[in-house]
N, C-alpha and C. Protein backbone atom coordinates (compact mmCIF):
# COMPACT_ATOMS: atom_id res chain seq x y z
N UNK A 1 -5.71 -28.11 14.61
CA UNK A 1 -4.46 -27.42 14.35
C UNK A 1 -4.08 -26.60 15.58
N UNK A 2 -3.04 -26.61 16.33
CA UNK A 2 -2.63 -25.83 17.28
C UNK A 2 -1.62 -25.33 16.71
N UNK A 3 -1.11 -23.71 16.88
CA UNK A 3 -1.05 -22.79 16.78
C UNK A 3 0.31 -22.51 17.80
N UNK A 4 1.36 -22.40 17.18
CA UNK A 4 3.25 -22.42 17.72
C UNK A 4 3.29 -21.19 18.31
N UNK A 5 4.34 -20.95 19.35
CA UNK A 5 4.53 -19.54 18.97
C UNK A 5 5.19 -19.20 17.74
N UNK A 6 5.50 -19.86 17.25
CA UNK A 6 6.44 -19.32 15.78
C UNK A 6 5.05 -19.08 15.00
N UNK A 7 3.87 -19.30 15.28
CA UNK A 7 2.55 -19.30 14.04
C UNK A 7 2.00 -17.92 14.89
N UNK A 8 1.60 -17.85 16.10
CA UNK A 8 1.84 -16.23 17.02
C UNK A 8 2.21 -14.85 16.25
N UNK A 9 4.05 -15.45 16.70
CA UNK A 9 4.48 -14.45 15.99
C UNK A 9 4.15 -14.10 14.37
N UNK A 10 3.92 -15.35 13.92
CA UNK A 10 3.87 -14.71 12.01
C UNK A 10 3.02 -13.41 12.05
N UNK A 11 1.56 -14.28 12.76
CA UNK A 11 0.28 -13.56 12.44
C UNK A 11 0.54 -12.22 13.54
N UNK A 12 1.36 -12.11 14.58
CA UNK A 12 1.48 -10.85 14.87
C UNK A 12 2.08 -9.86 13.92
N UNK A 13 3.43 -10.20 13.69
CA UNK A 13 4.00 -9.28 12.21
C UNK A 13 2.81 -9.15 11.09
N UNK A 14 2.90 -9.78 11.01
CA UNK A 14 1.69 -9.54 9.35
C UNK A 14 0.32 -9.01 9.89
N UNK A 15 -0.05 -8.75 10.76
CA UNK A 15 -1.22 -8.22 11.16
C UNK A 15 -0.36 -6.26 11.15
N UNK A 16 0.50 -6.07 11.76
CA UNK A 16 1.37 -5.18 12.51
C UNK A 16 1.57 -4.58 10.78
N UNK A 17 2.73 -5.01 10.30
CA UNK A 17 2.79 -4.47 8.89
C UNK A 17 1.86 -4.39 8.05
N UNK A 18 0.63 -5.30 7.77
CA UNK A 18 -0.67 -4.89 7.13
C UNK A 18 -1.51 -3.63 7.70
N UNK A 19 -1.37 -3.50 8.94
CA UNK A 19 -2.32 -2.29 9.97
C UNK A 19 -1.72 -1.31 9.65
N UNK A 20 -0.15 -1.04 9.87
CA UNK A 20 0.74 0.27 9.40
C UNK A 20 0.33 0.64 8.32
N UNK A 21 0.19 -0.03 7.10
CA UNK A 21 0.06 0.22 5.91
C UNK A 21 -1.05 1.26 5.48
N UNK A 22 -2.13 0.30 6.52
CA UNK A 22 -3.41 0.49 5.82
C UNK A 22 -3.82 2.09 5.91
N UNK A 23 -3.33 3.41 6.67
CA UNK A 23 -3.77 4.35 6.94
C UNK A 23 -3.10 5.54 5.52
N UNK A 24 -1.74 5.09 5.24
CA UNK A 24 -1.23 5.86 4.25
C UNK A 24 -1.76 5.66 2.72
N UNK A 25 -2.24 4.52 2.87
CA UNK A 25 -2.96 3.99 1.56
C UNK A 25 -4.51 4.54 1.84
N UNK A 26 -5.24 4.92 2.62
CA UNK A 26 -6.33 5.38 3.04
C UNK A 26 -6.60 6.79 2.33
N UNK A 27 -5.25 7.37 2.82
CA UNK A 27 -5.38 9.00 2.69
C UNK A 27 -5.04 9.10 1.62
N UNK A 28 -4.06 8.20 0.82
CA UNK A 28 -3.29 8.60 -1.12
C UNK A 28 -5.13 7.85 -1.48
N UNK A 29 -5.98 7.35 -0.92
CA UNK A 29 -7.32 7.13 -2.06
C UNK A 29 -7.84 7.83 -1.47
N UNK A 30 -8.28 8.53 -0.53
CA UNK A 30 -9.13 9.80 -0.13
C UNK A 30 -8.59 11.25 -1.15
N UNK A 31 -7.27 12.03 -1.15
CA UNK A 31 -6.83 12.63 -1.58
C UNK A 31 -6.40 12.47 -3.21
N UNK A 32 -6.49 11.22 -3.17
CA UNK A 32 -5.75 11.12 -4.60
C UNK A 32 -4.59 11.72 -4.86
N UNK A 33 -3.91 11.98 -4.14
CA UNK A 33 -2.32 12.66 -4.16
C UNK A 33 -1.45 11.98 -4.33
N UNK A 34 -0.64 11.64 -5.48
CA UNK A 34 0.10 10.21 -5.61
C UNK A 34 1.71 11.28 -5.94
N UNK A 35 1.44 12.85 -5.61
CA UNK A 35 2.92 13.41 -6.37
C UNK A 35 4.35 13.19 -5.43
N UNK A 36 3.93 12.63 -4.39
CA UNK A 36 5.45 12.67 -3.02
C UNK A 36 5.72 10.78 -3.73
N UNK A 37 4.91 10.12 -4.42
CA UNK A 37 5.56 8.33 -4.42
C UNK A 37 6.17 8.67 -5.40
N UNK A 38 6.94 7.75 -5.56
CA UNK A 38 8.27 7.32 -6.64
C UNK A 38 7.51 6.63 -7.30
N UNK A 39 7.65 6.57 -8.45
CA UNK A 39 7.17 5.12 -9.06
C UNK A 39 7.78 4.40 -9.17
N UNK A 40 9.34 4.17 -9.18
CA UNK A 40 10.66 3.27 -9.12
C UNK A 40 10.09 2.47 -7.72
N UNK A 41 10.27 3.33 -6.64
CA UNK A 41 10.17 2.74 -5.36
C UNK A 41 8.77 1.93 -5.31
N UNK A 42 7.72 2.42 -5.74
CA UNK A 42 6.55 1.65 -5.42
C UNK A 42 6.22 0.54 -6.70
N UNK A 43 6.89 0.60 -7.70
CA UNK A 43 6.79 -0.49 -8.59
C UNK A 43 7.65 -1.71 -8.01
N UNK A 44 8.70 -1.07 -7.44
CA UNK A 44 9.84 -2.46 -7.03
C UNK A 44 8.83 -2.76 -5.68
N UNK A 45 8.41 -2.40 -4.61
CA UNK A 45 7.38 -2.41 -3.67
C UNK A 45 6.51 -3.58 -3.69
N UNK A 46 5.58 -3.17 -4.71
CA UNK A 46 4.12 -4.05 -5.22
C UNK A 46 5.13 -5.12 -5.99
N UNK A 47 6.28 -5.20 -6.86
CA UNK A 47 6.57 -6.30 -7.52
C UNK A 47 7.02 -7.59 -6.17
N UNK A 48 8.18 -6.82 -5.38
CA UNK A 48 8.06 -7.73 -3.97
C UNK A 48 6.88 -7.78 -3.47
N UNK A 49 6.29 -7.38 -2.84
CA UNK A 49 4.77 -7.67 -2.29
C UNK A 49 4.29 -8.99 -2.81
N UNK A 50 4.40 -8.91 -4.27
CA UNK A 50 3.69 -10.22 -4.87
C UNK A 50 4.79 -11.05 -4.86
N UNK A 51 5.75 -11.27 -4.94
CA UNK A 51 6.89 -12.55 -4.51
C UNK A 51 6.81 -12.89 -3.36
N UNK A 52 6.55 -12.36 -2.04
CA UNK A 52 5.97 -12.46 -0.52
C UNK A 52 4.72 -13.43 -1.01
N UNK A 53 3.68 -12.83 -1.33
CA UNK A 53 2.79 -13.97 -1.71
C UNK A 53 3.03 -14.88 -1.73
N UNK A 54 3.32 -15.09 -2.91
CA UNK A 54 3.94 -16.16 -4.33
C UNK A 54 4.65 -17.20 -2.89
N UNK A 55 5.38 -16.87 -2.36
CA UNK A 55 6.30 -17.69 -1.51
C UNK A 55 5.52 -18.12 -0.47
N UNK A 56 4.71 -17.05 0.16
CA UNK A 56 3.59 -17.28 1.21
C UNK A 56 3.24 -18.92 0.77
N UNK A 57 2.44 -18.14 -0.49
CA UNK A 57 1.94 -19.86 -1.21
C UNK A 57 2.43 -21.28 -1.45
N UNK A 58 3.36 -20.57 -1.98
CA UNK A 58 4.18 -21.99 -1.85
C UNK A 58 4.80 -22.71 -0.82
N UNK A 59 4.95 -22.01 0.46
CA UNK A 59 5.53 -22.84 1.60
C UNK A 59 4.33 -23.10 2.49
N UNK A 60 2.92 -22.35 1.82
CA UNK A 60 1.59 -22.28 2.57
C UNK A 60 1.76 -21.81 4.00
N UNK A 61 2.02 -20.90 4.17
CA UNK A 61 2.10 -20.34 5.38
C UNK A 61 0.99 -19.05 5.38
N UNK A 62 -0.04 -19.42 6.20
CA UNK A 62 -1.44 -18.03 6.45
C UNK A 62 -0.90 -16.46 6.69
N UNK A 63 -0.06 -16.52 7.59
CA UNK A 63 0.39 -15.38 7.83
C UNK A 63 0.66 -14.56 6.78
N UNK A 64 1.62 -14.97 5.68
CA UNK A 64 2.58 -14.27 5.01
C UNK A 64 1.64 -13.98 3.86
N UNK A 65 0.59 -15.71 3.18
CA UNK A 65 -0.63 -15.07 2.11
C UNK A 65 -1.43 -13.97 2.72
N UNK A 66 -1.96 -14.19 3.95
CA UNK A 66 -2.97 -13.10 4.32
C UNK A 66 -2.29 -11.81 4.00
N UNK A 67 -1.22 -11.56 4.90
CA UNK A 67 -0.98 -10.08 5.09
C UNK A 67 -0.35 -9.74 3.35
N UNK A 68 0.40 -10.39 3.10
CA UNK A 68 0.70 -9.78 1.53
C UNK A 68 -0.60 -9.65 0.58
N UNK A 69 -1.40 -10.39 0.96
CA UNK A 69 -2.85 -10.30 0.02
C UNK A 69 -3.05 -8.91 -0.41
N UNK A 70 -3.60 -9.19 1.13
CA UNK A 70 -3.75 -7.91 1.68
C UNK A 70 -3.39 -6.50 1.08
N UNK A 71 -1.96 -6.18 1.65
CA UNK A 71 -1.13 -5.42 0.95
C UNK A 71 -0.79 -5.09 -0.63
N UNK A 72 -0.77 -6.04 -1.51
CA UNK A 72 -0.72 -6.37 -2.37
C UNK A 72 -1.82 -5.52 -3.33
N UNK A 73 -3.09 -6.06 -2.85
CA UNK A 73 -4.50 -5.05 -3.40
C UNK A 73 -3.93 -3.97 -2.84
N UNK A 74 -3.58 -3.10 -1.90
CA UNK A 74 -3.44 -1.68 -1.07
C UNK A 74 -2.45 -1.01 -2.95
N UNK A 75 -1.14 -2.06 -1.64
CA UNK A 75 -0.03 -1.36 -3.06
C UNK A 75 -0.36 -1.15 -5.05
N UNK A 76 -0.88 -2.86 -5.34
CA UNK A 76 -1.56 -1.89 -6.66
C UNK A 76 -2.51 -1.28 -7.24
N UNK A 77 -3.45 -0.81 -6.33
CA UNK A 77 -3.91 0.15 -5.87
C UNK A 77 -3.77 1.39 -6.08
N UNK A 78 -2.53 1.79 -5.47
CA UNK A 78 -1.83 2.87 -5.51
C UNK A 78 -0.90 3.31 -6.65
N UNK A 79 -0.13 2.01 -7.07
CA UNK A 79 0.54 2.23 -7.89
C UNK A 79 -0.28 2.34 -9.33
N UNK A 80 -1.45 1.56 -9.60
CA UNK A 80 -2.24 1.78 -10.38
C UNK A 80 -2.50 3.48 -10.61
N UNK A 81 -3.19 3.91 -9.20
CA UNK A 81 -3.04 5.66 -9.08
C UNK A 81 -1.75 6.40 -9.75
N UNK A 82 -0.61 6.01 -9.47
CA UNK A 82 0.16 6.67 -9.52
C UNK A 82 0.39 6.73 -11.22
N UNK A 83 0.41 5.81 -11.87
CA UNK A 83 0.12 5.51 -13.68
C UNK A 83 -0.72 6.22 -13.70
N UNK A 84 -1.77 6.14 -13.29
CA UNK A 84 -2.78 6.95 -14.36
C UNK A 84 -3.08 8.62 -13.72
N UNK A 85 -2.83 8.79 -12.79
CA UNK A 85 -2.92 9.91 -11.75
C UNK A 85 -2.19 10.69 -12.09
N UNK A 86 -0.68 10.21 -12.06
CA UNK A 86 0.32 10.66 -12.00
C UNK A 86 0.66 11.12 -13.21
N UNK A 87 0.52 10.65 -14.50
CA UNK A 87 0.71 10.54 -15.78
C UNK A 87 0.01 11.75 -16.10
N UNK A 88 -1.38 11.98 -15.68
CA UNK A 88 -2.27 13.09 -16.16
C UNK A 88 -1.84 14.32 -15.35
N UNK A 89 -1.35 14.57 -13.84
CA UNK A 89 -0.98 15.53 -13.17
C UNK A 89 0.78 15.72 -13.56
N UNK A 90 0.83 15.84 -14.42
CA UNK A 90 2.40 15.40 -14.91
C UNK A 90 3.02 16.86 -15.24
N UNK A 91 1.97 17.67 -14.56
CA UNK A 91 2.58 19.37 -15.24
C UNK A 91 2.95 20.43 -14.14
N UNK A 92 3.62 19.33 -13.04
CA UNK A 92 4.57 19.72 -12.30
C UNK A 92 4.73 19.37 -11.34
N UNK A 93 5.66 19.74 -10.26
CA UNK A 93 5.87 18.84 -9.29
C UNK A 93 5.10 20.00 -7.98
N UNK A 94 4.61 19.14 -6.94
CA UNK A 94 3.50 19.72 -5.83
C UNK A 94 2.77 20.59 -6.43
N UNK A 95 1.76 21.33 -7.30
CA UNK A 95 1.08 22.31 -7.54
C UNK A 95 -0.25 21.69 -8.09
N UNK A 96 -1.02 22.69 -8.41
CA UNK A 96 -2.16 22.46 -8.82
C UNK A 96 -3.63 21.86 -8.20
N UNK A 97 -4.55 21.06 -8.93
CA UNK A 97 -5.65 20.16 -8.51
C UNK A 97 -4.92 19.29 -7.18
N UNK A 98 -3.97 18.44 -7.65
CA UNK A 98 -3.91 17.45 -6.09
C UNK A 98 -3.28 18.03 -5.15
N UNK A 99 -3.16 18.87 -5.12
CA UNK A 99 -2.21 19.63 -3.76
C UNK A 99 -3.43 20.42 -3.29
N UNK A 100 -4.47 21.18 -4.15
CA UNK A 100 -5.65 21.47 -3.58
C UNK A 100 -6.64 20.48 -3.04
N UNK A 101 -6.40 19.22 -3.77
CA UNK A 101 -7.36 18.03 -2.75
C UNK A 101 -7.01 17.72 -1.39
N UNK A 102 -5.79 17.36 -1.53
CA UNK A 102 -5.22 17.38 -0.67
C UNK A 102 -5.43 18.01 0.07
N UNK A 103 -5.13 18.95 0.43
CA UNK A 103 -5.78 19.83 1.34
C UNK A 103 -6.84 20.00 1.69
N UNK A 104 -7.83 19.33 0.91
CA UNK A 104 -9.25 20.02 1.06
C UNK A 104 -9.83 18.58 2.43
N UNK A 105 -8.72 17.62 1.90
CA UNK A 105 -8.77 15.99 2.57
C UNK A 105 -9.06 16.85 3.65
N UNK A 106 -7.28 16.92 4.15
CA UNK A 106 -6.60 17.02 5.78
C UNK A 106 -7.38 18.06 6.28
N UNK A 107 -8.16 18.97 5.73
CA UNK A 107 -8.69 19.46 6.81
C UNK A 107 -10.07 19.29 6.86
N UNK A 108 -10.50 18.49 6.71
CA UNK A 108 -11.87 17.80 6.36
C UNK A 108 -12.17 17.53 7.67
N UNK A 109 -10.50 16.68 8.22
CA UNK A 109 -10.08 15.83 9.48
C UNK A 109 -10.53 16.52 10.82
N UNK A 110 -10.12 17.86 10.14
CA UNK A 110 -10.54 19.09 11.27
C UNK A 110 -11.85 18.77 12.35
């Protein structure tokens, strides 16, 4: 199999947007801080994510399965967090336990 630049570029984007990803999804499972996501925004998110797949698959193209895989576990993941996280921290907006984890994360970094 030789390898286009059009097959290049895929696996550059999808490497590029899977790598971006991977650090903000790092710190919402280190911190467990899910109170700044939407759940509108990250449900419509992870529901595209998996149609990227889905299409990946069906036109079989590596690039687009890998990196949405990928992503895909990250995003429901998170959004999983954000249901059950979010649901139980539901007694207000920035205060409390995850705003103290949070913090306790970022300066861990220190």
């Amino acid at each position: 199999m030789t390898l286009t630049t059009a097959d290049w570029l895929g696996y550059l984007a999808a490497s590029l947007t899977t790598t971006a990803f991977v650090p903000q999804a790092w710190l919402t499972f280190r911190t467990r801080d899910v109170s700044g996501i939407s759940l509108g925004m990250y449900a419509c998110f992870t529901v595209g994510i998996a149609l990227w797949l889905a299409y990946g698959l069906m036109i079989d193209e590596w690039p687009i399965i890998v990196a949405n895989g990928i992503t895909l576990v990250l995003a429901a993941s998170i959004l999983g967090m954000k249901l059950t996280i979010g649901q139980r921290n539901s007694d207000g907006p920035r205060g409390g336990r995850e705003s103290k984890r949070r913090d306790r994360a970022l300066n861990s970094d220190s």
